[in-house]
Protein backbone atom coordinates (compact mmCIF):
# COMPACT_ATOMS: atom_id res chain seq x y z
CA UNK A 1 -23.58 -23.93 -36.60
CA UNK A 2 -23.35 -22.99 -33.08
CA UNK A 3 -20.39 -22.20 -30.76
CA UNK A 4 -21.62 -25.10 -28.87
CA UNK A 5 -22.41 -27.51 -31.87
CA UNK A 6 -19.05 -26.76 -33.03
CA UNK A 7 -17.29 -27.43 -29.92
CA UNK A 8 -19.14 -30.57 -29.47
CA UNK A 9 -17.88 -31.64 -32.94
CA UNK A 10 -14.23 -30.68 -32.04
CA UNK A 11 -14.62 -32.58 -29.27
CA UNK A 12 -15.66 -35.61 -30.43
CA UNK A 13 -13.58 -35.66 -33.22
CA UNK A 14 -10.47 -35.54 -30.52
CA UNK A 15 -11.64 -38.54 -29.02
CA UNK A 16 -11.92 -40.14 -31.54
CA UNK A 17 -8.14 -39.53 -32.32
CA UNK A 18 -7.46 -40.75 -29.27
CA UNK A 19 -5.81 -37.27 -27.89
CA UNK A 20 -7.16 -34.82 -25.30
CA UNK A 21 -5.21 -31.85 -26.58
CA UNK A 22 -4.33 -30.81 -29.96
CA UNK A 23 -2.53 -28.08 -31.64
CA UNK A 24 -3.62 -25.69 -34.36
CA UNK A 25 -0.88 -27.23 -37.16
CA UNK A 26 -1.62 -30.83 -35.68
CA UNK A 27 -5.28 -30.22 -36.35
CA UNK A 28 -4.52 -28.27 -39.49
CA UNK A 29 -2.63 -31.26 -40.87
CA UNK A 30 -5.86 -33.31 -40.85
CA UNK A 31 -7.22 -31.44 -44.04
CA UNK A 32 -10.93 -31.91 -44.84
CA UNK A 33 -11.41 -34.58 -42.36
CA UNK A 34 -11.81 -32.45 -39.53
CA UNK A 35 -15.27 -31.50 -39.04
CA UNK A 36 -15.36 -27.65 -38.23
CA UNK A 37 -12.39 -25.56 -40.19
CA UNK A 38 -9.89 -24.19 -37.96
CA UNK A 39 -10.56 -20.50 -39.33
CA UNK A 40 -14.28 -20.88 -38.20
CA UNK A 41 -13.41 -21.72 -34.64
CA UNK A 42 -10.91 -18.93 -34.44
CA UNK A 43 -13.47 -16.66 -36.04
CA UNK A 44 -16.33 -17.58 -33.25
CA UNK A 45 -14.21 -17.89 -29.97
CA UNK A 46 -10.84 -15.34 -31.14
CA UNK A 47 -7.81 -17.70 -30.52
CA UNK A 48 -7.12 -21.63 -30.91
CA UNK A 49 -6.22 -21.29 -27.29
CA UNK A 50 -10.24 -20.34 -26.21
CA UNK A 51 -11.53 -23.20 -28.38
CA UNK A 52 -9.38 -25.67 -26.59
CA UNK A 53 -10.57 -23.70 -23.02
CA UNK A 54 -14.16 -23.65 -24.06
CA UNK A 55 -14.28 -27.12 -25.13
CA UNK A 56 -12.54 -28.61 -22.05
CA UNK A 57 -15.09 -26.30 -20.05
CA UNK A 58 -18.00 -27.28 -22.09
CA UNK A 59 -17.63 -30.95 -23.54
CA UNK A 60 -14.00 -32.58 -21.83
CA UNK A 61 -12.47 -35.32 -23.76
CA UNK A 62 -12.64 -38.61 -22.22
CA UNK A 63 -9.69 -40.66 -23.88
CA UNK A 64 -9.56 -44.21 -22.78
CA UNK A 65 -6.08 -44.81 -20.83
CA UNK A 66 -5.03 -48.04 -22.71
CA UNK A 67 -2.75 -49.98 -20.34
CA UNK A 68 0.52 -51.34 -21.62
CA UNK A 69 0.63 -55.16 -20.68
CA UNK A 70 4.12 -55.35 -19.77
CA UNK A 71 5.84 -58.78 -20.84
CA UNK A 72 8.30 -60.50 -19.08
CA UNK A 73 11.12 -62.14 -20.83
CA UNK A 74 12.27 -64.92 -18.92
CA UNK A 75 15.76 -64.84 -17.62
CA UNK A 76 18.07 -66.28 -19.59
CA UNK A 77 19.21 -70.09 -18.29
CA UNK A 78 22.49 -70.57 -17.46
CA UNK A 79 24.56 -72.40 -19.66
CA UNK A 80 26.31 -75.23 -18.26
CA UNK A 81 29.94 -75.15 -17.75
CA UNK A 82 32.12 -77.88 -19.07
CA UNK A 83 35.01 -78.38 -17.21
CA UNK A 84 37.75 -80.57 -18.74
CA UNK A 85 40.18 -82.49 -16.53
CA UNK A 86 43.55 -82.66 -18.74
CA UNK A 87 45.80 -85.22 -17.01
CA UNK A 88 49.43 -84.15 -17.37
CA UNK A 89 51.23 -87.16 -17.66
């Protein structure tokens, strides 16, 4: 596999996690699901921190910014006072 086929991979496999940036133990922690071994990448480009360079030179993540919808709780009615008129007799 080439630098760039592996870079692609790495790439895509970041979007599809939804992230744009990932750390070695992060990506690590994914096991055999990742598609290009962390030791190969390190091998081919010398640090984690060149892979990440490399790839957002080469093939940038796009991750889709998912907007919040933001829910308004209506305010809370006011209660109605009673007001008792004790006659003093």
């Amino acid at each position: 596999m080439t630098k760039d086929k592996m870079i692609k991979a790495l790439s895509d496999f970041m979007a599809e996690k939804g992230v744009e940036v990932m750390d070695l133990p992060a990506y690590k922690s994914h096991g055999n699901d990742v598609p290009v071994k962390d030791y190969l990448l390190r091998r081919a480009f010398g640090s984690w921190n060149r892979v990440l360079s490399a790839m957002k030179k080469r093939h940038p993540v796009q991750v889709a910014v998912v907007e919040e919808k933001v829910v308004k709780k209506p305010a809370p009615k006011k209660k109605a006072v009673k007001v008792e008129n004790k006659d003093v007799e």
